[in-house]
PDB file of N, CA and C in Angstrom:
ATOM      1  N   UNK A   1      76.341 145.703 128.531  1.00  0.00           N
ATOM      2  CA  UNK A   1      75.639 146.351 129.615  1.00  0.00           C
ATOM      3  C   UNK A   1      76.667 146.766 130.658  1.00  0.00           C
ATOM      4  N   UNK A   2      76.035 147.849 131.384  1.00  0.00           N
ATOM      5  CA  UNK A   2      77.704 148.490 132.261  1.00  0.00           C
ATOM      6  C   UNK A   2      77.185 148.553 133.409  1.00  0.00           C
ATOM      7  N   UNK A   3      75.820 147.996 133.671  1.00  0.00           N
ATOM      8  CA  UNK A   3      75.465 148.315 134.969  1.00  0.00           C
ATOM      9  C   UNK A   3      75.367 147.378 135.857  1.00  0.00           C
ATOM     10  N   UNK A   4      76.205 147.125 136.768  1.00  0.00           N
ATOM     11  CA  UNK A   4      76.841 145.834 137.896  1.00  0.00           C
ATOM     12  C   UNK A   4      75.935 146.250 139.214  1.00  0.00           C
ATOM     13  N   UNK A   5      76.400 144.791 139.904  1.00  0.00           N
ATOM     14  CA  UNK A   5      75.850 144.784 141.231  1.00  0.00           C
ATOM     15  C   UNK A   5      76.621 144.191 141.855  1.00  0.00           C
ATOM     16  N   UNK A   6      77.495 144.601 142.764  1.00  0.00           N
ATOM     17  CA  UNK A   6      78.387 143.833 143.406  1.00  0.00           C
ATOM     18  C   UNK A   6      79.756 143.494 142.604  1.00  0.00           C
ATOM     19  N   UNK A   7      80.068 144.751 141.854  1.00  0.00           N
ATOM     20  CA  UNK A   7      81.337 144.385 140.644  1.00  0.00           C
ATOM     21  C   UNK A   7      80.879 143.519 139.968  1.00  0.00           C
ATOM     22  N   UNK A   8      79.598 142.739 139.449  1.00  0.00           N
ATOM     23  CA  UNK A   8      79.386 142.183 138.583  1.00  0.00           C
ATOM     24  C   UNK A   8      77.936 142.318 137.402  1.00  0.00           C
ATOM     25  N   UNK A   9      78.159 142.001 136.435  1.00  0.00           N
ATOM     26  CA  UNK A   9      76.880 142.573 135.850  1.00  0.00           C
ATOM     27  C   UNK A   9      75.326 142.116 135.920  1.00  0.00           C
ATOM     28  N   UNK A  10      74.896 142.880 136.147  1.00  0.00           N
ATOM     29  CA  UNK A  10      73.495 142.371 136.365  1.00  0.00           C
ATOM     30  C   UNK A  10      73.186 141.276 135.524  1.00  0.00           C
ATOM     31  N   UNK A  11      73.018 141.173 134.467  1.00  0.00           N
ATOM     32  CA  UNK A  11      72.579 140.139 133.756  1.00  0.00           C
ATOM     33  C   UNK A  11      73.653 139.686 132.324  1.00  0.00           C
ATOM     34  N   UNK A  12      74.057 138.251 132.514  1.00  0.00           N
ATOM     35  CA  UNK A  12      75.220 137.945 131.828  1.00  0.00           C
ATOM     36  C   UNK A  12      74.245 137.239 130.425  1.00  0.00           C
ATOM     37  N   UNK A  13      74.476 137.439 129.043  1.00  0.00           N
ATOM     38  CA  UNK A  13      73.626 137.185 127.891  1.00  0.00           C
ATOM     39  C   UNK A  13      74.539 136.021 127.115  1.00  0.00           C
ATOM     40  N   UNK A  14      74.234 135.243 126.317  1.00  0.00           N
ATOM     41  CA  UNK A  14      75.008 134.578 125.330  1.00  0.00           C
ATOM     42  C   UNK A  14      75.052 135.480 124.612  1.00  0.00           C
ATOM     43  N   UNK A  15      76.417 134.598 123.356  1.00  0.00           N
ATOM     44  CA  UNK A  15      76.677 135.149 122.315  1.00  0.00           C
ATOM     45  C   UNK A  15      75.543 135.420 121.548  1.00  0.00           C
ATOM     46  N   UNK A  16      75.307 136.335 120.331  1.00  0.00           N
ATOM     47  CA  UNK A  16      74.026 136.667 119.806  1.00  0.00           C
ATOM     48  C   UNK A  16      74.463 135.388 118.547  1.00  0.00           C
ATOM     49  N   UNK A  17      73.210 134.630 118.430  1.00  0.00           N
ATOM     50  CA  UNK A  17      73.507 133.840 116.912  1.00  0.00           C
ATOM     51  C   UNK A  17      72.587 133.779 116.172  1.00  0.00           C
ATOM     52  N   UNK A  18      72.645 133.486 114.980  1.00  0.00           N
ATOM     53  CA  UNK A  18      71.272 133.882 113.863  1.00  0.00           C
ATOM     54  C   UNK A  18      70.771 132.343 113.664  1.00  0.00           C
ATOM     55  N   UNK A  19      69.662 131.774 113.510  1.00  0.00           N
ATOM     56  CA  UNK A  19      69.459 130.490 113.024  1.00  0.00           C
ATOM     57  C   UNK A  19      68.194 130.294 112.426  1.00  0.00           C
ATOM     58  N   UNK A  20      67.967 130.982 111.008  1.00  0.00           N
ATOM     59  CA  UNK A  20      66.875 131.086 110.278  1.00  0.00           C
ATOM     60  C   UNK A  20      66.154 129.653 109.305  1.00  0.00           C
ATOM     61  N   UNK A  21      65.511 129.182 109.869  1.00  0.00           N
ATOM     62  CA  UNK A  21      65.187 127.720 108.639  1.00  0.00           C
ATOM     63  C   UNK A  21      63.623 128.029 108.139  1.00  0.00           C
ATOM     64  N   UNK A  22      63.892 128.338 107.121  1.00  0.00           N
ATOM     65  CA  UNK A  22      62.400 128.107 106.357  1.00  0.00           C
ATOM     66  C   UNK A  22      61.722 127.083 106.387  1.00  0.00           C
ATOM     67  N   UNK A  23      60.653 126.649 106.664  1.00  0.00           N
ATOM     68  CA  UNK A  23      60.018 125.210 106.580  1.00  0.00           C
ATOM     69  C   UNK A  23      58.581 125.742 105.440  1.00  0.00           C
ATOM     70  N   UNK A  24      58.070 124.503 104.435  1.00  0.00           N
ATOM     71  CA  UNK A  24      57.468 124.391 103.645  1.00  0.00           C
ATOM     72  C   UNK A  24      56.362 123.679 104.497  1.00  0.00           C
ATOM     73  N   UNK A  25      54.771 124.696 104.234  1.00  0.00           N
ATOM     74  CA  UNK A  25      54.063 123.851 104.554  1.00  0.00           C
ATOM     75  C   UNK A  25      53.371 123.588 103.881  1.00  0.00           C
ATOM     76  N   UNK A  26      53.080 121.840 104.284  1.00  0.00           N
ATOM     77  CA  UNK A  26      51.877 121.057 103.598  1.00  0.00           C
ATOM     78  C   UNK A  26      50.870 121.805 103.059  1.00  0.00           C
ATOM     79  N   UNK A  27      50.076 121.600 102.135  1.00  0.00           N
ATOM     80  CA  UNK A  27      48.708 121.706 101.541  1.00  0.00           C
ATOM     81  C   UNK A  27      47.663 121.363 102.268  1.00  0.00           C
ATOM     82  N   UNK A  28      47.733 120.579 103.215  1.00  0.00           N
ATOM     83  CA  UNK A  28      46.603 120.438 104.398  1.00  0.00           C
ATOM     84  C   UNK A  28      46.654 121.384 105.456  1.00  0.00           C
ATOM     85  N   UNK A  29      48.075 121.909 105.819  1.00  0.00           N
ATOM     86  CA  UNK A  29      48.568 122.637 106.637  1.00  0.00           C
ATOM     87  C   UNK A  29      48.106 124.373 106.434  1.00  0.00           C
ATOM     88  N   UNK A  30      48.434 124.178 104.740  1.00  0.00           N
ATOM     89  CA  UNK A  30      47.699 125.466 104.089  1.00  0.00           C
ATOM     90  C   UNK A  30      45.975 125.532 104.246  1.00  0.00           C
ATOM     91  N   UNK A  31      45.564 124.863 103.829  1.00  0.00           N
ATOM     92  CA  UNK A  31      44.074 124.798 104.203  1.00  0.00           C
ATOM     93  C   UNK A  31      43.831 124.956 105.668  1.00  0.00           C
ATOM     94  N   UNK A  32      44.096 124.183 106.049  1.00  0.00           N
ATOM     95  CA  UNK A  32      43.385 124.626 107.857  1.00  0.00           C
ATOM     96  C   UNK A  32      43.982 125.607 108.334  1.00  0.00           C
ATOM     97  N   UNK A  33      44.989 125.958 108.426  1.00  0.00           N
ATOM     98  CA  UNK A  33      45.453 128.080 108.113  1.00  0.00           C
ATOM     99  C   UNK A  33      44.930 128.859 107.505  1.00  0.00           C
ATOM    100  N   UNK A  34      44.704 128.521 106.559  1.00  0.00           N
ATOM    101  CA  UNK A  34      43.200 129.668 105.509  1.00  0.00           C
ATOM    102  C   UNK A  34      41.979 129.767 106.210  1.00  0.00           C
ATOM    103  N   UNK A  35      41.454 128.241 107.065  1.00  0.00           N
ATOM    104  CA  UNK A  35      40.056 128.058 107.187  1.00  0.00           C
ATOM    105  C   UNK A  35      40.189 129.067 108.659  1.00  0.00           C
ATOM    106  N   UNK A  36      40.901 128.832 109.643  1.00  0.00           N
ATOM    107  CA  UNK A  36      41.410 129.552 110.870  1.00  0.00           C
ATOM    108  C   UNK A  36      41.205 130.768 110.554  1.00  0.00           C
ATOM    109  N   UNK A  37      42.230 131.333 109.586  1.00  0.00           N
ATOM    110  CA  UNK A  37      42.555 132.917 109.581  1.00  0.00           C
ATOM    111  C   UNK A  37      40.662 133.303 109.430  1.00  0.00           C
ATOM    112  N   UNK A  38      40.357 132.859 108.321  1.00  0.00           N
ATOM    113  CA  UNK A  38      38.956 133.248 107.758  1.00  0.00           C
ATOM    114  C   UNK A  38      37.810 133.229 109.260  1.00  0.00           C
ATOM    115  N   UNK A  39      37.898 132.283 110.074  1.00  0.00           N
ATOM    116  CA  UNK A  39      37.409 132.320 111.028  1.00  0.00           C
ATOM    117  C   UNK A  39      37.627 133.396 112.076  1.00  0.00           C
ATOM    118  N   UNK A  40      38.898 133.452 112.252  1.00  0.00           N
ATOM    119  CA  UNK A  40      39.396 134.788 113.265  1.00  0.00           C
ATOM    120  C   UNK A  40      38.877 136.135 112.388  1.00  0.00           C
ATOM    121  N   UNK A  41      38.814 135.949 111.403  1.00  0.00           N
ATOM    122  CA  UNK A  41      38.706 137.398 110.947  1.00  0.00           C
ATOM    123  C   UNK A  41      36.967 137.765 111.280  1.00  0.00           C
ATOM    124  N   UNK A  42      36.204 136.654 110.751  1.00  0.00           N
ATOM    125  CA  UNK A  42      35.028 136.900 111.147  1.00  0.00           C
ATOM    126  C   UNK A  42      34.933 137.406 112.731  1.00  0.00           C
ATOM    127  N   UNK A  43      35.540 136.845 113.588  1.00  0.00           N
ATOM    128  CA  UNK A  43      35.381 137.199 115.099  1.00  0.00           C
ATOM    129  C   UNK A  43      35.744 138.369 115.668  1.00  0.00           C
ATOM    130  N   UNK A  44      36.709 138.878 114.914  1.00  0.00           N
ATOM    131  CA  UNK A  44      36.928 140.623 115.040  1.00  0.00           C
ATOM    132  C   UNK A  44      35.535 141.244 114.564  1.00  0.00           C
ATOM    133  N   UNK A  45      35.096 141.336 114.066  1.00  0.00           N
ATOM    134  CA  UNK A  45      33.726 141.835 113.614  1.00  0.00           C
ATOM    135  C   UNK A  45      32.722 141.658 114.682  1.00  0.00           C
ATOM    136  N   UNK A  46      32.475 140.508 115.346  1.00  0.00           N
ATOM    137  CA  UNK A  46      31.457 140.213 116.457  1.00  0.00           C
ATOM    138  C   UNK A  46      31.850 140.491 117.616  1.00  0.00           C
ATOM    139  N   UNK A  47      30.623 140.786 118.092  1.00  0.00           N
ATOM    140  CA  UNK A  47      30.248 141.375 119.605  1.00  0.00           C
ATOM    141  C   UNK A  47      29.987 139.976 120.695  1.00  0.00           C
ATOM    142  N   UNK A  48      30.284 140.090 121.812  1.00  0.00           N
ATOM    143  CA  UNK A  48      30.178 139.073 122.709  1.00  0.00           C
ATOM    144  C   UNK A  48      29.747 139.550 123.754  1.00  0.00           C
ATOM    145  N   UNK A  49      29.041 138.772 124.397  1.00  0.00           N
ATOM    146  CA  UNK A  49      28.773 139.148 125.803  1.00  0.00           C
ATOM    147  C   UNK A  49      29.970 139.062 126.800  1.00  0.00           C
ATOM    148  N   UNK A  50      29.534 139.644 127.902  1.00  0.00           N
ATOM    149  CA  UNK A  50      30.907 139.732 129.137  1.00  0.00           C
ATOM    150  C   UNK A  50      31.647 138.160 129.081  1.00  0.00           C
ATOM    151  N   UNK A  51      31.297 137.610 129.205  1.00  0.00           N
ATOM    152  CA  UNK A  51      31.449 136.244 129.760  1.00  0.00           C
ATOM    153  C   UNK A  51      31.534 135.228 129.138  1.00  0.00           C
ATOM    154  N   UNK A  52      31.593 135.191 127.199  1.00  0.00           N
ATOM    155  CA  UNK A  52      31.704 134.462 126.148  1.00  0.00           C
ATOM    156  C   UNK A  52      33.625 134.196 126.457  1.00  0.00           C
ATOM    157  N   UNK A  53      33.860 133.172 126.388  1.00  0.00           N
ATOM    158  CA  UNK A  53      35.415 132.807 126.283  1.00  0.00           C
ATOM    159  C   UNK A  53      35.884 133.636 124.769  1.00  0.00           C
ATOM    160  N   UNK A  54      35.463 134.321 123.975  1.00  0.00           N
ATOM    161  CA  UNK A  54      35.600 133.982 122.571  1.00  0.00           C
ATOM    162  C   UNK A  54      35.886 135.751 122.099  1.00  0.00           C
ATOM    163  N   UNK A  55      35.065 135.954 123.461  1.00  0.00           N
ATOM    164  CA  UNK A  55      35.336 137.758 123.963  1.00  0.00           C
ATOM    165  C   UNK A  55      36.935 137.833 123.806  1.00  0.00           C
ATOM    166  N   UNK A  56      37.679 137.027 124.070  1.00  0.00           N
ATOM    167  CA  UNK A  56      39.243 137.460 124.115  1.00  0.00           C
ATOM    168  C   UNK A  56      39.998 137.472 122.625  1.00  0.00           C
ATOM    169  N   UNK A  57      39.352 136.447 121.810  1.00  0.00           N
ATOM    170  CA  UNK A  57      39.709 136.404 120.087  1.00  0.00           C
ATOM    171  C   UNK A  57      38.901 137.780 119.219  1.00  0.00           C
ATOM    172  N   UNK A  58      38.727 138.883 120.216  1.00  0.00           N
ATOM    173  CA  UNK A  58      38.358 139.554 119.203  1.00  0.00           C
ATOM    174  C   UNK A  58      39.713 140.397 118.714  1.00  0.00           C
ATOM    175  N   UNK A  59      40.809 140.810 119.546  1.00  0.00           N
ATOM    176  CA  UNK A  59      41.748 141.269 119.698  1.00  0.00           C
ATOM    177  C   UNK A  59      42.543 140.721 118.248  1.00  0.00           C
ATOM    178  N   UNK A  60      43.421 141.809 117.751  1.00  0.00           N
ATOM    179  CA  UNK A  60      43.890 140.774 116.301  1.00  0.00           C
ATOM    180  C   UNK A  60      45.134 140.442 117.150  1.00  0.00           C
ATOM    181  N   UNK A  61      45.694 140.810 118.328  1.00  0.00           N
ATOM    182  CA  UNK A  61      47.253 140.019 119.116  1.00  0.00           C
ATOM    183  C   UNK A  61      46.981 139.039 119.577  1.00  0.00           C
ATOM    184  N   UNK A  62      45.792 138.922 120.516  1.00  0.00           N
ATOM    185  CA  UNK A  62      45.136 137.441 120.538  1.00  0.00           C
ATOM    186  C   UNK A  62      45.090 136.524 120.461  1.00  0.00           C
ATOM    187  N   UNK A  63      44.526 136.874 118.791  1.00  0.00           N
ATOM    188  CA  UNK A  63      44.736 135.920 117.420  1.00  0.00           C
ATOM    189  C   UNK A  63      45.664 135.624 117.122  1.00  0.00           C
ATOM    190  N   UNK A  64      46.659 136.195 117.086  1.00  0.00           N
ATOM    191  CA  UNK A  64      47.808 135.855 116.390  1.00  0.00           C
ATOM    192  C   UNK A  64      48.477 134.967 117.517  1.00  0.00           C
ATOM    193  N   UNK A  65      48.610 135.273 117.998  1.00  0.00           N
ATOM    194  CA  UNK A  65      48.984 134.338 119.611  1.00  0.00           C
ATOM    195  C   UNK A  65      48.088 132.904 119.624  1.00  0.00           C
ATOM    196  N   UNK A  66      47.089 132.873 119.345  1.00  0.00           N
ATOM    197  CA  UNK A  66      46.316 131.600 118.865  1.00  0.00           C
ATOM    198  C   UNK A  66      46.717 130.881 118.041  1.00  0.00           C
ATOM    199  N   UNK A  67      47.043 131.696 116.693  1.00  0.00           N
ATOM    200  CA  UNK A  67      47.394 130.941 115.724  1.00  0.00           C
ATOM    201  C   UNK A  67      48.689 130.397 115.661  1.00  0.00           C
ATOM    202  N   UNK A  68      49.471 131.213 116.190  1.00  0.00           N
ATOM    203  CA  UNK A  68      50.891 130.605 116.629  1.00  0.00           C
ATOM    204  C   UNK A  68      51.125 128.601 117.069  1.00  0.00           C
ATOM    205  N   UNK A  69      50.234 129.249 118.564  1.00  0.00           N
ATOM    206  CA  UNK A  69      49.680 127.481 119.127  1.00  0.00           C
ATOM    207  C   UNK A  69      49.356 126.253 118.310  1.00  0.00           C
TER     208      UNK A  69
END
């Protein structure tokens, strides 16, 4: 970046590093991820009133942001 403030750069970054680990998940882990997804998917389909908390999982970024958690 070349753009300073005061002879210095606005924002100083670390080195870039890669650190990829695959993790294996459980068979229980698989199931209640299947049962979830299957659930979110139904909820894209439904309508909510103003004021249902559930109004916000209709979104599929949302979701995915849910499922992350």
């Amino acid at each position: 970046m070349k753009d300073k403030l005061f002879q210095k750069p606005i924002v100083v970054l670390p080195k870039y590093h890669k650190d990829v680990r695959m993790v294996k998940m459980q068979p229980s882990e698989l199931l209640l991820n299947a049962a979830f997804e299957v659930r979110l998917r139904e909820l894209r389909g439904d309508h909510f009133a103003d004021n249902d908390p559930r109004k916000k999982l209709c979104c599929l970024m949302a979701q995915l942001t849910r499922l992350r958690q």
